[in-house]
PDB file of N, CA and C in Angstrom:
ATOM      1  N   UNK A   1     104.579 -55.430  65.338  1.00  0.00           N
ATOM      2  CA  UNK A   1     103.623 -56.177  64.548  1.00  0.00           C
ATOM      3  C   UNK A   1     104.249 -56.768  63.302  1.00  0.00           C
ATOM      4  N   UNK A   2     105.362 -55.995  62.665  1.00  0.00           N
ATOM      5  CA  UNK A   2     105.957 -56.736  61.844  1.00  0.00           C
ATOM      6  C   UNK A   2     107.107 -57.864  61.802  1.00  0.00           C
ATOM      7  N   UNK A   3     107.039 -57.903  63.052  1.00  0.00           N
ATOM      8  CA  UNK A   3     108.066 -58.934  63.842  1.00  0.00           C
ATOM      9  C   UNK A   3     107.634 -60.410  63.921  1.00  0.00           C
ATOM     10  N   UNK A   4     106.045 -60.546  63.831  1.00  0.00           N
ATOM     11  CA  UNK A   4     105.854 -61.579  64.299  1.00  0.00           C
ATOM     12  C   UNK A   4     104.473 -62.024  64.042  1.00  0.00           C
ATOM     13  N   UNK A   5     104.071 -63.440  63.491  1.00  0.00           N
ATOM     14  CA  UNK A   5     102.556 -63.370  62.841  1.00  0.00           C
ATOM     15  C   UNK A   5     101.732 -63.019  63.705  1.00  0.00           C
ATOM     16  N   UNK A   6     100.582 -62.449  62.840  1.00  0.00           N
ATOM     17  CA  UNK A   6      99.632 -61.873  63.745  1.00  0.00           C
ATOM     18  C   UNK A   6      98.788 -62.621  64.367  1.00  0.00           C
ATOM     19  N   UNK A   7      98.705 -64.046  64.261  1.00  0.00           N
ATOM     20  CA  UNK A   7      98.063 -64.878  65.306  1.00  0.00           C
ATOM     21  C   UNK A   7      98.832 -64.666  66.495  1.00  0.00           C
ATOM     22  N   UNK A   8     100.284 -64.388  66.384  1.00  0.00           N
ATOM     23  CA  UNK A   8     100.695 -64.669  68.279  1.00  0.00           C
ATOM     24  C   UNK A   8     100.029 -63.160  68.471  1.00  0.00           C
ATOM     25  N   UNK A   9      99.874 -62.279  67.864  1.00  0.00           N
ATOM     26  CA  UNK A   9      99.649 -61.103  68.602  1.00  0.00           C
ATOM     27  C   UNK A   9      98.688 -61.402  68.819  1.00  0.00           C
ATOM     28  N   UNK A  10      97.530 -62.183  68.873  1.00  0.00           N
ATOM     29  CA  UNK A  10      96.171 -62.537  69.810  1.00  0.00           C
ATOM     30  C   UNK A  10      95.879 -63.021  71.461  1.00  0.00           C
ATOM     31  N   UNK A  11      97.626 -63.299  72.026  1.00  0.00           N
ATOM     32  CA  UNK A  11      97.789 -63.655  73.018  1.00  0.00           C
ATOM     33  C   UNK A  11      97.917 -62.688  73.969  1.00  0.00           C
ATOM     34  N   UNK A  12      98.079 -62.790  74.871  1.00  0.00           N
ATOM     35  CA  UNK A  12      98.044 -61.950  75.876  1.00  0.00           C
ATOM     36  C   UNK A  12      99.863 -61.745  76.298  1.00  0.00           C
ATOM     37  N   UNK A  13     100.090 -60.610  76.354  1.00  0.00           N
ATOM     38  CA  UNK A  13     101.494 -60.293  76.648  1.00  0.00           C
ATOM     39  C   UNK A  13     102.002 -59.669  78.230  1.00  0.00           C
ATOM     40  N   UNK A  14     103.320 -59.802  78.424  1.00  0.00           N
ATOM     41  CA  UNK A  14     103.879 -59.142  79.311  1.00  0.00           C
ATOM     42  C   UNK A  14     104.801 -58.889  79.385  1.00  0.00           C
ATOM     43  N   UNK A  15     105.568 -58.125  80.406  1.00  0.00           N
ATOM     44  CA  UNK A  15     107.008 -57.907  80.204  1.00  0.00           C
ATOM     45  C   UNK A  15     107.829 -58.956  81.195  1.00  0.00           C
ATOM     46  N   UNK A  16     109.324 -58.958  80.425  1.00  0.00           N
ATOM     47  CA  UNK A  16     109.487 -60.099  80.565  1.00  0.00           C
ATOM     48  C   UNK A  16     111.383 -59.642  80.653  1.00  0.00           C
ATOM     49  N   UNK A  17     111.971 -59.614  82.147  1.00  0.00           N
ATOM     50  CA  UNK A  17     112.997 -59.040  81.535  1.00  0.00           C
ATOM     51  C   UNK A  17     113.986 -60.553  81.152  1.00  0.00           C
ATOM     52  N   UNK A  18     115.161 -59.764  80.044  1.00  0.00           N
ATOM     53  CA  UNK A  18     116.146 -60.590  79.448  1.00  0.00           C
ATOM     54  C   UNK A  18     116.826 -61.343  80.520  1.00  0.00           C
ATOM     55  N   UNK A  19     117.536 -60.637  81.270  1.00  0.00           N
ATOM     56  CA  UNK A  19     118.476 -61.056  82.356  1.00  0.00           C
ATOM     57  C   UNK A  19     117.612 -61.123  83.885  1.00  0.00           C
ATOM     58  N   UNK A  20     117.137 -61.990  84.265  1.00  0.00           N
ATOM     59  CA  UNK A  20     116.219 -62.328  85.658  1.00  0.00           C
ATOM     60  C   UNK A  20     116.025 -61.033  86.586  1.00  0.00           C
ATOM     61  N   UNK A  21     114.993 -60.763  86.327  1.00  0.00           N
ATOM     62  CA  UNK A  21     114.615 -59.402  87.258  1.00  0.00           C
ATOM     63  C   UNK A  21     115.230 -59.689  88.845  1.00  0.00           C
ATOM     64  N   UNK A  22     115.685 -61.107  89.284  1.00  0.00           N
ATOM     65  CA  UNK A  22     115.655 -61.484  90.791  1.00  0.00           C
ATOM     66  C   UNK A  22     117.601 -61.357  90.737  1.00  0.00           C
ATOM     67  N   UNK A  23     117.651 -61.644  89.743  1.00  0.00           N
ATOM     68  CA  UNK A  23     119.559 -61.246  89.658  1.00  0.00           C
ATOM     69  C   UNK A  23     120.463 -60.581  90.467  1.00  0.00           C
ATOM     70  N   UNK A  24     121.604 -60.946  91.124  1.00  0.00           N
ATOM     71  CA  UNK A  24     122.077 -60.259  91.794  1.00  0.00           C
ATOM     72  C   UNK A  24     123.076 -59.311  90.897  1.00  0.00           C
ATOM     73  N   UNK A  25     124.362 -58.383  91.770  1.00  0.00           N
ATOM     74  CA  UNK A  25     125.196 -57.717  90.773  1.00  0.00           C
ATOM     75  C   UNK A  25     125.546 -56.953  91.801  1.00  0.00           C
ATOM     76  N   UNK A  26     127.130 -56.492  91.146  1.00  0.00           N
ATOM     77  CA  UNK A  26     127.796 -55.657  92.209  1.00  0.00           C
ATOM     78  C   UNK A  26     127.471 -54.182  91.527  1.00  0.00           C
ATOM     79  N   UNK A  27     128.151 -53.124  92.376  1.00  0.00           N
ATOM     80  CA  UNK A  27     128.595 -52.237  91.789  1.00  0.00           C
ATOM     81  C   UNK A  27     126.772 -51.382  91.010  1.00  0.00           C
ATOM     82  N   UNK A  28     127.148 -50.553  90.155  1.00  0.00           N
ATOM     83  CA  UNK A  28     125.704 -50.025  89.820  1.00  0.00           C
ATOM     84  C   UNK A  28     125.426 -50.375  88.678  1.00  0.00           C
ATOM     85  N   UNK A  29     124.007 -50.939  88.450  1.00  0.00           N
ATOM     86  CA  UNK A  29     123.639 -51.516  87.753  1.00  0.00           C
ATOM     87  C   UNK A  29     121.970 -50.786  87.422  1.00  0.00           C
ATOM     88  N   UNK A  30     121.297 -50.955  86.179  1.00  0.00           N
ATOM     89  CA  UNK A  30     120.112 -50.842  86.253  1.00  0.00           C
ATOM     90  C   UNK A  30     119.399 -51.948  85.506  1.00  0.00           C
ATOM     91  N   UNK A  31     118.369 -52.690  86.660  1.00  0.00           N
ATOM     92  CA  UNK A  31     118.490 -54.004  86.333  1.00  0.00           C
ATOM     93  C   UNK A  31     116.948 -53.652  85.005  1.00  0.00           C
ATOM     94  N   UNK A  32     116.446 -52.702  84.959  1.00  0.00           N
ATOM     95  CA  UNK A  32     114.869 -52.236  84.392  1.00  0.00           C
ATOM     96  C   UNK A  32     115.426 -51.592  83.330  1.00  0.00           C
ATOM     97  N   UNK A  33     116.503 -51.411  82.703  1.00  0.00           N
ATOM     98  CA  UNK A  33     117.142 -50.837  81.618  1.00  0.00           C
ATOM     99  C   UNK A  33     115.903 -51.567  80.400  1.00  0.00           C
ATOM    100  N   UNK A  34     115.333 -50.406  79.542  1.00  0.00           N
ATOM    101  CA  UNK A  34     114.552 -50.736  78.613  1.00  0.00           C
ATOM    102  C   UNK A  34     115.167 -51.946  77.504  1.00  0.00           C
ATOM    103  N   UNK A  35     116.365 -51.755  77.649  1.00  0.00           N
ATOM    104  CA  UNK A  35     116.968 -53.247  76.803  1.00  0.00           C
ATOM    105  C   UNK A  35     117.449 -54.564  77.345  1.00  0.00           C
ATOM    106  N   UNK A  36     116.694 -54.272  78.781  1.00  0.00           N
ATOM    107  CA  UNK A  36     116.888 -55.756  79.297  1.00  0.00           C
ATOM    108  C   UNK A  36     115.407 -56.332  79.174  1.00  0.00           C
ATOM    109  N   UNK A  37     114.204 -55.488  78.360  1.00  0.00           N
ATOM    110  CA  UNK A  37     113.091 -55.500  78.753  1.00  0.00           C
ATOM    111  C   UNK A  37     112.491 -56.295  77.580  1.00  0.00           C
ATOM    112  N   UNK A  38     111.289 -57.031  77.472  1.00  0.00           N
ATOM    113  CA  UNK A  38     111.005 -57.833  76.559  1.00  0.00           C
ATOM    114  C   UNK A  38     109.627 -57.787  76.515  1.00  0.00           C
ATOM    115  N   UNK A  39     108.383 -57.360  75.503  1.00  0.00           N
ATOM    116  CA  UNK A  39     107.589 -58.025  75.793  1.00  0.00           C
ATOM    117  C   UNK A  39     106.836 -59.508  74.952  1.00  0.00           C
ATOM    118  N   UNK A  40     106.696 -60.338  75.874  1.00  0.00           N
ATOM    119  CA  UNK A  40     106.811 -61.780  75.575  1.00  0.00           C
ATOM    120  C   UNK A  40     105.159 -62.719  75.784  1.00  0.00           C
ATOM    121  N   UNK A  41     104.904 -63.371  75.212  1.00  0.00           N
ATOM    122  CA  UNK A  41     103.578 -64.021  75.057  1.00  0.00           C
ATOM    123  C   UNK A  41     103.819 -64.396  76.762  1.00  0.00           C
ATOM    124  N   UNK A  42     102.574 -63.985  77.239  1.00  0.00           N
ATOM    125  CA  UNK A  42     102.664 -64.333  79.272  1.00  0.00           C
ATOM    126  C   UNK A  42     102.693 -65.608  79.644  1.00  0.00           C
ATOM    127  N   UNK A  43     101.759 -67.012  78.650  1.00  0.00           N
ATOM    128  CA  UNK A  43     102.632 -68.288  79.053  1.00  0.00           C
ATOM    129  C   UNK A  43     103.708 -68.930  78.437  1.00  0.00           C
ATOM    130  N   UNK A  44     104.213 -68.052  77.479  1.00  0.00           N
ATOM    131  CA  UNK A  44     105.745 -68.190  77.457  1.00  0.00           C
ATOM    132  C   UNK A  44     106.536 -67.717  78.873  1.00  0.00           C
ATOM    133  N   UNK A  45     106.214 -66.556  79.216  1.00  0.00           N
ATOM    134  CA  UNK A  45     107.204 -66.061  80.061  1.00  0.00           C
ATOM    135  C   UNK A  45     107.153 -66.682  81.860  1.00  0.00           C
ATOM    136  N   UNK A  46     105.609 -67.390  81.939  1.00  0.00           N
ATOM    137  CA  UNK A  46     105.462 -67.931  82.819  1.00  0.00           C
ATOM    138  C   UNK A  46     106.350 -69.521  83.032  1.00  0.00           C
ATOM    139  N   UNK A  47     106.915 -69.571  81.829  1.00  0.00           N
ATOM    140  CA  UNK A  47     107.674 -71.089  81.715  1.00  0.00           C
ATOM    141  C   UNK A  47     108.991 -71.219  82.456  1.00  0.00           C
ATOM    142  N   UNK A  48     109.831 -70.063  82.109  1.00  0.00           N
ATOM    143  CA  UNK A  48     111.000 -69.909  82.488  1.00  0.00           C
ATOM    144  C   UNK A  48     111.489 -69.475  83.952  1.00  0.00           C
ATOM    145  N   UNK A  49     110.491 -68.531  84.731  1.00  0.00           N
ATOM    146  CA  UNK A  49     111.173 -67.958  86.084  1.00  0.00           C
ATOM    147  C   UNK A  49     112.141 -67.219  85.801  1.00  0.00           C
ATOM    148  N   UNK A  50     113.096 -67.637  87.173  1.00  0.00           N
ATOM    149  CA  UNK A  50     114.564 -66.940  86.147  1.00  0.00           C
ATOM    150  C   UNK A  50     115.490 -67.749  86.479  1.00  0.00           C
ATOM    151  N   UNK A  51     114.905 -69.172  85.858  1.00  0.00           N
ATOM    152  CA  UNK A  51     116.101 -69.817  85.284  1.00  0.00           C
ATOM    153  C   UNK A  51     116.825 -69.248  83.791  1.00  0.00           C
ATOM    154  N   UNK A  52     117.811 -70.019  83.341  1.00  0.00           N
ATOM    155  CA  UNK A  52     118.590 -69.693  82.161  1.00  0.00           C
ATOM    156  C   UNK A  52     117.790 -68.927  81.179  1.00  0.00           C
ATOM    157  N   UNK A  53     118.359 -68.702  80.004  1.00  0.00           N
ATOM    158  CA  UNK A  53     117.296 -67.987  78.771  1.00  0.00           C
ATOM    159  C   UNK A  53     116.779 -69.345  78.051  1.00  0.00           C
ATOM    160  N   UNK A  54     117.724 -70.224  78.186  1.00  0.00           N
ATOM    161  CA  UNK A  54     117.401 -71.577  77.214  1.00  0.00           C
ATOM    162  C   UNK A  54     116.270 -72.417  77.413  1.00  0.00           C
ATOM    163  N   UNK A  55     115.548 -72.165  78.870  1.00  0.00           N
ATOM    164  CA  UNK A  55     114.271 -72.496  78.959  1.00  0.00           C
ATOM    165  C   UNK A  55     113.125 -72.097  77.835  1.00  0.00           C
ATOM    166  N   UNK A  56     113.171 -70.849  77.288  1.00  0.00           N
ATOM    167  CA  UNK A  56     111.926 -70.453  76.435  1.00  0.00           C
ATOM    168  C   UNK A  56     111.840 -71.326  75.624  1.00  0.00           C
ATOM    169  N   UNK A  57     113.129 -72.012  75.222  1.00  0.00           N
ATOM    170  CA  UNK A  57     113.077 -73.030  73.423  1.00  0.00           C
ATOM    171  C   UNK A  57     112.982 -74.069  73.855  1.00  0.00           C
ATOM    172  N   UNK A  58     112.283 -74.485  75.320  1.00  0.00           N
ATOM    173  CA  UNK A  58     111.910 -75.531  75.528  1.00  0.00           C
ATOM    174  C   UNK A  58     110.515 -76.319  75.441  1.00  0.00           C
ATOM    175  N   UNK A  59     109.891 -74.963  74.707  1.00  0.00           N
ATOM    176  CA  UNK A  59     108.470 -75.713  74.364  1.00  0.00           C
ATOM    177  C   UNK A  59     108.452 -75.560  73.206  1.00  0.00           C
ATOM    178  N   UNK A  60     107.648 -76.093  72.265  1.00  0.00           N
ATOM    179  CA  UNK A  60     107.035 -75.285  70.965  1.00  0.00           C
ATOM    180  C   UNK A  60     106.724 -74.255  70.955  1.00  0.00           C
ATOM    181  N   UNK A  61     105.610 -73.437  71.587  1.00  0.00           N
ATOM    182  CA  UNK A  61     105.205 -72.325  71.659  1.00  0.00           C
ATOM    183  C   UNK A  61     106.474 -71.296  71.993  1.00  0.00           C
ATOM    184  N   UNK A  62     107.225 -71.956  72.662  1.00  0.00           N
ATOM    185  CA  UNK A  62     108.739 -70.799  72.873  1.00  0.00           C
ATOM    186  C   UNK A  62     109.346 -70.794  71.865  1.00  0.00           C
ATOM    187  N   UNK A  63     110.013 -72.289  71.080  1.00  0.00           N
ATOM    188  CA  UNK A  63     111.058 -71.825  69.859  1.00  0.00           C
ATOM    189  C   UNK A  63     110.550 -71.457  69.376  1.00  0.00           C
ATOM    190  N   UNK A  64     109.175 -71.075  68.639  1.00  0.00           N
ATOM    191  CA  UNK A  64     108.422 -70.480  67.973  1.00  0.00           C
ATOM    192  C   UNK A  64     109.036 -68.940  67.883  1.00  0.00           C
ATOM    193  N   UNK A  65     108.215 -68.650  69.073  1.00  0.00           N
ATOM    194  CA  UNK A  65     108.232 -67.142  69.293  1.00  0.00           C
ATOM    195  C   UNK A  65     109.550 -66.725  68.708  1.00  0.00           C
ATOM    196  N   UNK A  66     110.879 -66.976  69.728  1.00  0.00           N
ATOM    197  CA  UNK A  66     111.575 -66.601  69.693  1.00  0.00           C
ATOM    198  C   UNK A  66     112.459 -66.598  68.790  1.00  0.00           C
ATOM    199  N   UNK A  67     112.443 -67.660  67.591  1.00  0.00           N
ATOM    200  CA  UNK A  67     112.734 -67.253  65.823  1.00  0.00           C
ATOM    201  C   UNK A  67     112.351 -65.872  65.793  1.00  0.00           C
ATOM    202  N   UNK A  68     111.676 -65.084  66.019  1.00  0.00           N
ATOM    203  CA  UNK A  68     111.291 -63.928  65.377  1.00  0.00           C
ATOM    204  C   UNK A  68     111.572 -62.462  66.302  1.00  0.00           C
ATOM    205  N   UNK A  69     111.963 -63.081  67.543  1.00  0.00           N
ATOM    206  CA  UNK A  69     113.121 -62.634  67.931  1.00  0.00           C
ATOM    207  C   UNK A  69     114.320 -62.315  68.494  1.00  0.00           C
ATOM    208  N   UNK A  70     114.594 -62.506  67.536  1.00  0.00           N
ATOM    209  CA  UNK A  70     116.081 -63.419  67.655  1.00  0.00           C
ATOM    210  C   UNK A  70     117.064 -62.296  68.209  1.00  0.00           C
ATOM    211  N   UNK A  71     116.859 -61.211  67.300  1.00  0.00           N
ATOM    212  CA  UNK A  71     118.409 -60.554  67.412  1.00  0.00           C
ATOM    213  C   UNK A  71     117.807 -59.542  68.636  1.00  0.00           C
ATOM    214  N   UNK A  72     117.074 -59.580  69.234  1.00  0.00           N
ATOM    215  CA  UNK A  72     116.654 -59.086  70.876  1.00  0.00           C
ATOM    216  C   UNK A  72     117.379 -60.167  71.938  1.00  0.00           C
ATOM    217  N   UNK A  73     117.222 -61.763  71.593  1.00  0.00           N
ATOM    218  CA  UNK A  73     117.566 -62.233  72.232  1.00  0.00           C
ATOM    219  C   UNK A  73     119.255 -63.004  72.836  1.00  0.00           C
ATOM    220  N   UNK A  74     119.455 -62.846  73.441  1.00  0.00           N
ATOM    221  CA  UNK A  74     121.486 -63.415  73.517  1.00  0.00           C
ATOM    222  C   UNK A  74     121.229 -64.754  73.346  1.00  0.00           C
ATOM    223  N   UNK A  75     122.395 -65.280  72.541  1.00  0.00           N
ATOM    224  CA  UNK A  75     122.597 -66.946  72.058  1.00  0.00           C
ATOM    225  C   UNK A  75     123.106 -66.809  73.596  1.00  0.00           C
ATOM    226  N   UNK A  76     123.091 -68.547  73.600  1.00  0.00           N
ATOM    227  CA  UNK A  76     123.136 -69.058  75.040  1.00  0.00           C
ATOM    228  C   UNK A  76     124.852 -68.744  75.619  1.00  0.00           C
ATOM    229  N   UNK A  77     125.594 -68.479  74.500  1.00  0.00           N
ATOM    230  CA  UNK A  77     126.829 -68.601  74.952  1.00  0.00           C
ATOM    231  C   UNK A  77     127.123 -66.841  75.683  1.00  0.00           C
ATOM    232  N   UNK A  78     126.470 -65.540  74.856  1.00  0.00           N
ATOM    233  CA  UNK A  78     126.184 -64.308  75.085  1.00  0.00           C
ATOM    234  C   UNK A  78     125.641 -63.943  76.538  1.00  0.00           C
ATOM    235  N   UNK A  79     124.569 -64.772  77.178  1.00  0.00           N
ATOM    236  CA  UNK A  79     123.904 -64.725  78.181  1.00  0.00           C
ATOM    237  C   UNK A  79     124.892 -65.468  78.974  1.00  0.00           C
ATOM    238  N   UNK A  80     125.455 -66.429  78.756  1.00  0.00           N
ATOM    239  CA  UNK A  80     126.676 -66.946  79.607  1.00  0.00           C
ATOM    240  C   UNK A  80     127.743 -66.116  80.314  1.00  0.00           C
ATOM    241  N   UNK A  81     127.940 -65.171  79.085  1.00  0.00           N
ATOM    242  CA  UNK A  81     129.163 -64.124  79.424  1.00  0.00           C
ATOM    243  C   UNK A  81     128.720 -62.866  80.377  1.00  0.00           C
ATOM    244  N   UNK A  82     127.218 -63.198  80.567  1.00  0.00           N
ATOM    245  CA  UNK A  82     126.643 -62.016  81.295  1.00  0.00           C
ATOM    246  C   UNK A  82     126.190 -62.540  83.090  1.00  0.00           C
ATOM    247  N   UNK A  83     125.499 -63.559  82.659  1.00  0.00           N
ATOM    248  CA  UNK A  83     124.986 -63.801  83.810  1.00  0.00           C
ATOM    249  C   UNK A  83     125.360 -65.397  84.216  1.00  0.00           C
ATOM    250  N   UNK A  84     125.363 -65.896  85.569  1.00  0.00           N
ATOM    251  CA  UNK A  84     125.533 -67.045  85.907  1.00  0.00           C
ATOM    252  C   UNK A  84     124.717 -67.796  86.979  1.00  0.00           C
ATOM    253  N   UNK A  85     124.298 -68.925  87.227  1.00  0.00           N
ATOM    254  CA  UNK A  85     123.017 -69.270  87.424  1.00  0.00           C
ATOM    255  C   UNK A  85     123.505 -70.266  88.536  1.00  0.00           C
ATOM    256  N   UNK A  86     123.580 -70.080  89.793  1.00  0.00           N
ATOM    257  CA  UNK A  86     123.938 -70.665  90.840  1.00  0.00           C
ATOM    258  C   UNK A  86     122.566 -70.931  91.756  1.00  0.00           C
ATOM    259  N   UNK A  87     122.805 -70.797  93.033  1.00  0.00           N
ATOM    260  CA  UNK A  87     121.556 -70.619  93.880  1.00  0.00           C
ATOM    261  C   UNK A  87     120.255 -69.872  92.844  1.00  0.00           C
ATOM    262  N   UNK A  88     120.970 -68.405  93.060  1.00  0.00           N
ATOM    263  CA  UNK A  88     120.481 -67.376  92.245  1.00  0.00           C
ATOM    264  C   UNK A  88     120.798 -66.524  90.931  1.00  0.00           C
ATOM    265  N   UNK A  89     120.717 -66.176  89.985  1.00  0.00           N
ATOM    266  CA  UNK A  89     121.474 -65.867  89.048  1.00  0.00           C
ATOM    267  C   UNK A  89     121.852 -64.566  89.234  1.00  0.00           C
ATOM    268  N   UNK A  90     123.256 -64.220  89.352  1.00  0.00           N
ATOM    269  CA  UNK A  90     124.169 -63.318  88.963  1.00  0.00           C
ATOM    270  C   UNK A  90     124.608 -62.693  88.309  1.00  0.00           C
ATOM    271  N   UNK A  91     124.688 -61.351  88.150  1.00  0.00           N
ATOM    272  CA  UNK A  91     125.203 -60.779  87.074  1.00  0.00           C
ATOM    273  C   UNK A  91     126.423 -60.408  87.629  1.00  0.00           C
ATOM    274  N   UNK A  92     127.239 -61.278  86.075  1.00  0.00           N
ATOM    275  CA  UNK A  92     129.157 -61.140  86.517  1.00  0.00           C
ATOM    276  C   UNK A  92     129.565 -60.383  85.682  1.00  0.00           C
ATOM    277  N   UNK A  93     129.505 -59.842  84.454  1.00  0.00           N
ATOM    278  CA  UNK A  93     129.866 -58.963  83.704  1.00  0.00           C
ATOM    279  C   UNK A  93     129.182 -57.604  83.217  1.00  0.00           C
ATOM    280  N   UNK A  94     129.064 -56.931  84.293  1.00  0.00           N
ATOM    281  CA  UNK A  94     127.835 -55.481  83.956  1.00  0.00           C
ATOM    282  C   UNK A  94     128.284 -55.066  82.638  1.00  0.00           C
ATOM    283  N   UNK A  95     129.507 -54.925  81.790  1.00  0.00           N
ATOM    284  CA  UNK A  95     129.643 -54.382  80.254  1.00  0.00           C
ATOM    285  C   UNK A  95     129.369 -55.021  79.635  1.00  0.00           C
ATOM    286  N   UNK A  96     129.116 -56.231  79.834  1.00  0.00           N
ATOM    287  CA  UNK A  96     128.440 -56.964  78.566  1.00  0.00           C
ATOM    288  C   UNK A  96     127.049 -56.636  78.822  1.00  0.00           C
ATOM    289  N   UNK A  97     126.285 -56.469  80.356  1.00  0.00           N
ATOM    290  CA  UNK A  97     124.742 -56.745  80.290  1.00  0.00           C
ATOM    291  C   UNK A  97     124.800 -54.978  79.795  1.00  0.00           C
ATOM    292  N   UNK A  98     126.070 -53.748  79.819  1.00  0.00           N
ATOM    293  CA  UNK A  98     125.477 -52.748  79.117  1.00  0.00           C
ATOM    294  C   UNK A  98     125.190 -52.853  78.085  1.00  0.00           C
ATOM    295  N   UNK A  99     126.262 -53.689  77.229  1.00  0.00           N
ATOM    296  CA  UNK A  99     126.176 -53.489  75.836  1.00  0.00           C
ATOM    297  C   UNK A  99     124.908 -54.563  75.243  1.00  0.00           C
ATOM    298  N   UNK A 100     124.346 -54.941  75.847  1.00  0.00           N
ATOM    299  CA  UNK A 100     123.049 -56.149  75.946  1.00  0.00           C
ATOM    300  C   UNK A 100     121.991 -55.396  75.371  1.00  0.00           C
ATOM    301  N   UNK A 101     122.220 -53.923  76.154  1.00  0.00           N
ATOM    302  CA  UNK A 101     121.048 -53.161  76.759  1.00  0.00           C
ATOM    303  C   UNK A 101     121.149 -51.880  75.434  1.00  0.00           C
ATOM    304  N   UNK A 102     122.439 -51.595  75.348  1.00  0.00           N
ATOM    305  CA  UNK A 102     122.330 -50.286  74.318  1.00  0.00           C
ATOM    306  C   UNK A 102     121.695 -51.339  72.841  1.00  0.00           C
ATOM    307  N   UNK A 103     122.565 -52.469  72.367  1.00  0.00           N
ATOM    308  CA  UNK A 103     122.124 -53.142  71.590  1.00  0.00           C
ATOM    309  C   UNK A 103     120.606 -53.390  71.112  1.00  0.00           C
ATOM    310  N   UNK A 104     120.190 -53.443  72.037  1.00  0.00           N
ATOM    311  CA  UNK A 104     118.221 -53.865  72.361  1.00  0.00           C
ATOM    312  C   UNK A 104     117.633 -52.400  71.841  1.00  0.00           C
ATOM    313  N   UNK A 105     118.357 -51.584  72.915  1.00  0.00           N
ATOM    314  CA  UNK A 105     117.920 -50.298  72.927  1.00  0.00           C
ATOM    315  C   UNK A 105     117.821 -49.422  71.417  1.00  0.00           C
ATOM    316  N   UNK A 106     119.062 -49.680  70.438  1.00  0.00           N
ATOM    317  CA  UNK A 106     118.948 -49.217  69.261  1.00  0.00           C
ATOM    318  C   UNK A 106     118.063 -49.632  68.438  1.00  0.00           C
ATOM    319  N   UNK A 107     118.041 -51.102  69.029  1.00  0.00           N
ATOM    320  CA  UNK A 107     117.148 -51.993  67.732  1.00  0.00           C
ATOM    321  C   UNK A 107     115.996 -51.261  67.891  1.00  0.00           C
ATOM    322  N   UNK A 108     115.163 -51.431  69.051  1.00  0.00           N
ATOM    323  CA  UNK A 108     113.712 -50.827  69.514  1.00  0.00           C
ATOM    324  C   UNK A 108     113.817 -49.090  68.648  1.00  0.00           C
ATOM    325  N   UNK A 109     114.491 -48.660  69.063  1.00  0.00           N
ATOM    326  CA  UNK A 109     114.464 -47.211  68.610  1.00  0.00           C
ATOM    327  C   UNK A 109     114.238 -47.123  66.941  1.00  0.00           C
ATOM    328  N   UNK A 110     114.908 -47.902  66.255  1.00  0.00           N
ATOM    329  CA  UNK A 110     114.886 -48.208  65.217  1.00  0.00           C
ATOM    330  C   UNK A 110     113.509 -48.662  64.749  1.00  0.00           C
ATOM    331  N   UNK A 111     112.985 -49.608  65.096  1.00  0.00           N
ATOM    332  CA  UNK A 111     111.531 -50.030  65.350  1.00  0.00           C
ATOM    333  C   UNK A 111     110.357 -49.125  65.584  1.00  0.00           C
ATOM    334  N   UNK A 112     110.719 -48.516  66.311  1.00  0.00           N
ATOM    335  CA  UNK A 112     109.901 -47.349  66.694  1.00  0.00           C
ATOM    336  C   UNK A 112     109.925 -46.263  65.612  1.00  0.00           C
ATOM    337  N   UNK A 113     111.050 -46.280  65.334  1.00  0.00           N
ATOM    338  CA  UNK A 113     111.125 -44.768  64.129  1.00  0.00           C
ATOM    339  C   UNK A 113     110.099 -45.761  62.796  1.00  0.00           C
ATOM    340  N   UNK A 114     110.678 -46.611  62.313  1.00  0.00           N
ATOM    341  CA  UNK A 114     110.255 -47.981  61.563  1.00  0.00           C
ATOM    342  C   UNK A 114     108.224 -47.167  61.493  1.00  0.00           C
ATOM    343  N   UNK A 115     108.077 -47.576  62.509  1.00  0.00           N
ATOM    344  CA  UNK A 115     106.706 -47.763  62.798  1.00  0.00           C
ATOM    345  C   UNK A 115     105.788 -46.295  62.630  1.00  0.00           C
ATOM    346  N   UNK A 116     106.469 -45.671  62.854  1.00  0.00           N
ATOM    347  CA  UNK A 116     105.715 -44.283  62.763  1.00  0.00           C
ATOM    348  C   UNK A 116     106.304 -43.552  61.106  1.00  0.00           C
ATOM    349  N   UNK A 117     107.258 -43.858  60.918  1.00  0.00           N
ATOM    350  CA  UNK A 117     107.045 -43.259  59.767  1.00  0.00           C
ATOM    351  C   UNK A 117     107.281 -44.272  58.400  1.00  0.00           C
ATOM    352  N   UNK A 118     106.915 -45.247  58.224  1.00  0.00           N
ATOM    353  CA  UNK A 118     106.905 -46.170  57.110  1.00  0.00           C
ATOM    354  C   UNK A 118     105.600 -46.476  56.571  1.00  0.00           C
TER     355      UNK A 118
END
């Protein structure tokens, strides 16, 4: 709630993962890792599919949002180094989509502590 004005929190939300829930990947992976996980205004998240991330800042209502959050989200060049967008999008570098994921993961935790005791 302190992330973001409280008019968007009037919208209706969902989850929304970072890296395309439909993604392929070798080797073991967990594609539901809580820091690939987002939750995102639902016709924002209905915009994108799982094309690129750079779709969301293609409306107003997306660059919007996503100013506020930012450091959840990978600059386009970050998401590059992770995933690649052919037929289907791929995940080519599982240590970067870990470190994607612990990254997210601290922030939230942080947030969470944030929230309950401030």
């Amino acid at each position: 709630k302190s992330k973001i004005p409280t008019n968007m929190l009037e919208n209706e939300f969902s989850l929304e993962h970072i890296i395309p829930n439909s993604s392929e990947w070798k080797d073991k992976l967990d594609k539901d890792r809580t820091g690939n996980i987002i939750p995102i205004i639902s016709t924002i998240n209905y915009q994108r599919g799982n094309k690129h991330i750079e779709n969301y800042r293609k409306t107003k209502e997306g660059f919007e949002f996503f100013t506020f959050i930012k450091d959840i989200i990978p600059n386009d060049s970050e998401y590059e180094d992770i995933v690649i967008h052919e037929r289907k999008p791929k995940i080519k570098n599982n240590d970067k989509y870990n470190e994607l994921c612990n990254k997210n993961e601290t922030i939230y935790k942080k947030n969470f502590i944030d929230c309950l005791f401030k």
